[in-house]
Protein backbone atom coordinates (compact mmCIF):
# COMPACT_ATOMS: atom_id res chain seq x y z
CA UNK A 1 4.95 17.21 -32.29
CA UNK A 2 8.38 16.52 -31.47
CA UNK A 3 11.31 18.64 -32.35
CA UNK A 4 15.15 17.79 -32.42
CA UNK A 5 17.65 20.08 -31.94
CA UNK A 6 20.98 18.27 -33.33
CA UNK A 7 24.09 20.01 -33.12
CA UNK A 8 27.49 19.90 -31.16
CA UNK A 9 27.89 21.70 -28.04
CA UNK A 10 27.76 25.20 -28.37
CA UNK A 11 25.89 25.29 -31.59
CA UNK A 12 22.72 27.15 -30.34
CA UNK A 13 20.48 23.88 -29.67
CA UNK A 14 19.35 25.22 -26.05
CA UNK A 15 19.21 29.10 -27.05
CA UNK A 16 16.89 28.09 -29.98
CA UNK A 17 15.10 25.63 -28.23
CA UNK A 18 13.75 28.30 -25.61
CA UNK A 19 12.76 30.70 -28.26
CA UNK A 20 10.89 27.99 -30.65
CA UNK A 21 9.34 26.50 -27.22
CA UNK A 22 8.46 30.58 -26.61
CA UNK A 23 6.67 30.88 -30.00
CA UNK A 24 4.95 27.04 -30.49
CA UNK A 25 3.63 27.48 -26.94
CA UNK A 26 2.57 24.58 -24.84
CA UNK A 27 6.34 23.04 -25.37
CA UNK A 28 8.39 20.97 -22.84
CA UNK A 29 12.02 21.14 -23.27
CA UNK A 30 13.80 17.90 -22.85
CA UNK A 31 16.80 18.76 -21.52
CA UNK A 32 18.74 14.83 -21.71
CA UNK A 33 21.90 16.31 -19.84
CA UNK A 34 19.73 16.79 -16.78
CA UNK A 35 18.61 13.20 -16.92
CA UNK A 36 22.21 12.11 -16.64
CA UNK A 37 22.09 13.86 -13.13
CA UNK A 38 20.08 10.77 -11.93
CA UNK A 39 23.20 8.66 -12.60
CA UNK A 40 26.12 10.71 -11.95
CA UNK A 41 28.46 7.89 -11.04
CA UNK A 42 28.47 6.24 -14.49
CA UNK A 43 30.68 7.26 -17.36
CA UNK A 44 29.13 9.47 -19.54
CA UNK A 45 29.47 7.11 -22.95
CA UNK A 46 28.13 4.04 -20.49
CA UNK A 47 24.62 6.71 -19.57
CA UNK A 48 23.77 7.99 -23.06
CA UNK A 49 21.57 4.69 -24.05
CA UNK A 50 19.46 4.45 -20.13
CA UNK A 51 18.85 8.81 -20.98
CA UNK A 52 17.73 8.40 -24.01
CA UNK A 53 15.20 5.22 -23.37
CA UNK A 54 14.15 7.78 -20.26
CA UNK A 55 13.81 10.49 -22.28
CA UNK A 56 11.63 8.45 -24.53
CA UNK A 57 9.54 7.54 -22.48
CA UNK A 58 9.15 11.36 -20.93
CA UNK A 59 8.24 12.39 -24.74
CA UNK A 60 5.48 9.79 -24.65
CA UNK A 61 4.17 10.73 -21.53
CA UNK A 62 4.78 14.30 -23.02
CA UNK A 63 2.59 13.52 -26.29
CA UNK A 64 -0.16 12.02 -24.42
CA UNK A 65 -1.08 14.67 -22.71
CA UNK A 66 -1.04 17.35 -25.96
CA UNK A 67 2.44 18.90 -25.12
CA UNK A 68 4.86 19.28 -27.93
CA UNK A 69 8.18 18.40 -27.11
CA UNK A 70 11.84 20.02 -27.99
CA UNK A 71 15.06 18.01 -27.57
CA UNK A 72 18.17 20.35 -27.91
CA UNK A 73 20.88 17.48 -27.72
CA UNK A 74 23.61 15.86 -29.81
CA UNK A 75 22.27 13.23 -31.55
CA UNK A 76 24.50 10.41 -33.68
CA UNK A 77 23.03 8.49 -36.73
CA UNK A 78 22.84 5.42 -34.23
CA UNK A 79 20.97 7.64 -31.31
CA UNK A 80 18.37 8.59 -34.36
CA UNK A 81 18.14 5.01 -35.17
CA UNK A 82 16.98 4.17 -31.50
CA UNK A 83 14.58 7.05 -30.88
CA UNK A 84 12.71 6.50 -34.00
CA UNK A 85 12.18 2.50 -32.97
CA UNK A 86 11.24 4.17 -29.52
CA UNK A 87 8.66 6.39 -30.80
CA UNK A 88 6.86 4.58 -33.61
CA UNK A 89 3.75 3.46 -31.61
CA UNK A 90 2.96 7.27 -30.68
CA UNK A 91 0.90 9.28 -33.35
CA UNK A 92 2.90 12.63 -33.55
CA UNK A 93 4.83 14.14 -36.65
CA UNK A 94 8.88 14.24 -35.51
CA UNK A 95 11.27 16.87 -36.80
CA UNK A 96 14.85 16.35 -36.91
CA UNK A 97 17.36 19.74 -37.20
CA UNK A 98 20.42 19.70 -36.94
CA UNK A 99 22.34 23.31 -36.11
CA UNK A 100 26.24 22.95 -38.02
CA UNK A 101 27.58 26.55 -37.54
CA UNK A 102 31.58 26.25 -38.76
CA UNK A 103 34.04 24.43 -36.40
CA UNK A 104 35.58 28.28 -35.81
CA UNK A 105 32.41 29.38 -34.92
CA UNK A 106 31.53 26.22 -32.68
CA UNK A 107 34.89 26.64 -30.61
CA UNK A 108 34.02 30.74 -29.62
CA UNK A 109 33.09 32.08 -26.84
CA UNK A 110 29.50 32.63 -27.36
CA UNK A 111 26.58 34.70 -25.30
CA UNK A 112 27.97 34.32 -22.22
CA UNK A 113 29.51 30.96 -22.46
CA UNK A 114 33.09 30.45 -21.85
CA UNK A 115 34.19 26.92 -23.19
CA UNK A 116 35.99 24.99 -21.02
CA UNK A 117 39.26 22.30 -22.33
CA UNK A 118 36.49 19.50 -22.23
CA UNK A 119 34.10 21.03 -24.11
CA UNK A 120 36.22 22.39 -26.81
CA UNK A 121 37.62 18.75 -27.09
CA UNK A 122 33.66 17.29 -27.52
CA UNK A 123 33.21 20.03 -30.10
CA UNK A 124 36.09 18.58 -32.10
CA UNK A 125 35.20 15.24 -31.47
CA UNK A 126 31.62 15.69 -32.24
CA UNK A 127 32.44 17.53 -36.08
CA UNK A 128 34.95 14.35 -36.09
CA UNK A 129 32.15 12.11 -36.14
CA UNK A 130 29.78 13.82 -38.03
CA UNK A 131 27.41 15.13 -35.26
CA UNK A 132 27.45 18.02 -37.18
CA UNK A 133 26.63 16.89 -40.59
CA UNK A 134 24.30 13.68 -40.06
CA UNK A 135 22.00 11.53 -42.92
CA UNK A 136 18.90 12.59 -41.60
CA UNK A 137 16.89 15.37 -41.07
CA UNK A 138 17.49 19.44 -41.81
CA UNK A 139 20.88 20.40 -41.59
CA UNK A 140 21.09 24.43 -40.77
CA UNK A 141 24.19 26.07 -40.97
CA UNK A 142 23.76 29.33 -37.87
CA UNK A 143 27.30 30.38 -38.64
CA UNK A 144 26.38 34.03 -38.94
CA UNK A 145 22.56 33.85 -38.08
CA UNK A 146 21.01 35.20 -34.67
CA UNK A 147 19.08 32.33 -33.09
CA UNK A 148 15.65 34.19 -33.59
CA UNK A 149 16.86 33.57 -37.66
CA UNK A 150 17.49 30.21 -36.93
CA UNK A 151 14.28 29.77 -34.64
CA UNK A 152 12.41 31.56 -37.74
CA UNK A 153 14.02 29.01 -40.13
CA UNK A 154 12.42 26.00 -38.27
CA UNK A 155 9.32 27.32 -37.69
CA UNK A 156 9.05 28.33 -41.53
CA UNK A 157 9.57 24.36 -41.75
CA UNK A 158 6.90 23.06 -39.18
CA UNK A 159 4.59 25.93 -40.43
CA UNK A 160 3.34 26.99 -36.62
């Protein structure tokens, strides 16, 4: 299988990730933000297409060899749109979450994160466009759960 995490910076994606990868077992986190580090010198709007087709293909590679897959990233309507086309030759059930805690919430220092001016900008731009609240998938709203309750959550939905 192959779980998204959706959900703007700071939302809990990679927290929740490690815990559900903890409890499926035999999980491979995708972080996408290290794939960037391959091309460092390109703008960051101009990389998102070339990491996701990578990370695509990683999932596959992933899938074939019986290894669920996590992806804790932000993903748009359009990026959803792409991965779905990417994936539909491989035979595995994907889950789409997306983790919308308030835009107060979103914007605090959380665990032991301290938000920098760029990333408190994203987070604004990313409940601008919707990141937040997309069309598709399960939208979970972690404003005052621990991310253990939100792990639980999407494990009640996958029933692992």
């Amino acid at each position: 299988m192959i779980i998204f995490i959706n959900g703007s910076i700071n939302s809990g994606k990679s927290t929740v990730s490690k815990i559900l990868a903890e409890k499926i077992g035999n999980c491979a986190i995708l972080e996408i933000d290290e794939l960037r580090n391959f091309i460092t010198w390109m703008p960051l709007e101009d990389s998102i297409q070339i990491n996701w087709e990578n990370a695509c293909l990683l999932m596959k590679n992933f899938v074939k060899h019986n290894i669920h897959v996590i992806i804790p990233y932000p993903l748009s309507q359009k990026n959803c749109e792409q991965v779905m086309r990417q994936l539909s030759d491989i035979n595995t059930k994907l889950y789409f979450f997306t983790l919308s805690p308030a835009l107060d919430v979103a914007l605090q220092n959380r665990g032991n994160r301290a938000l920098d001016e760029w990333e408190i900008n994203r987070i604004k731009y990313h409940y601008e466009v919707g990141i937040n609240k997309p069309s598709f998938g399960d939208i979970i709203d972690n404003s005052d759960e621990r991310p253990e309750e939100t792990a639980t959550h999407i494990l009640k939905k996958i029933q692992v």
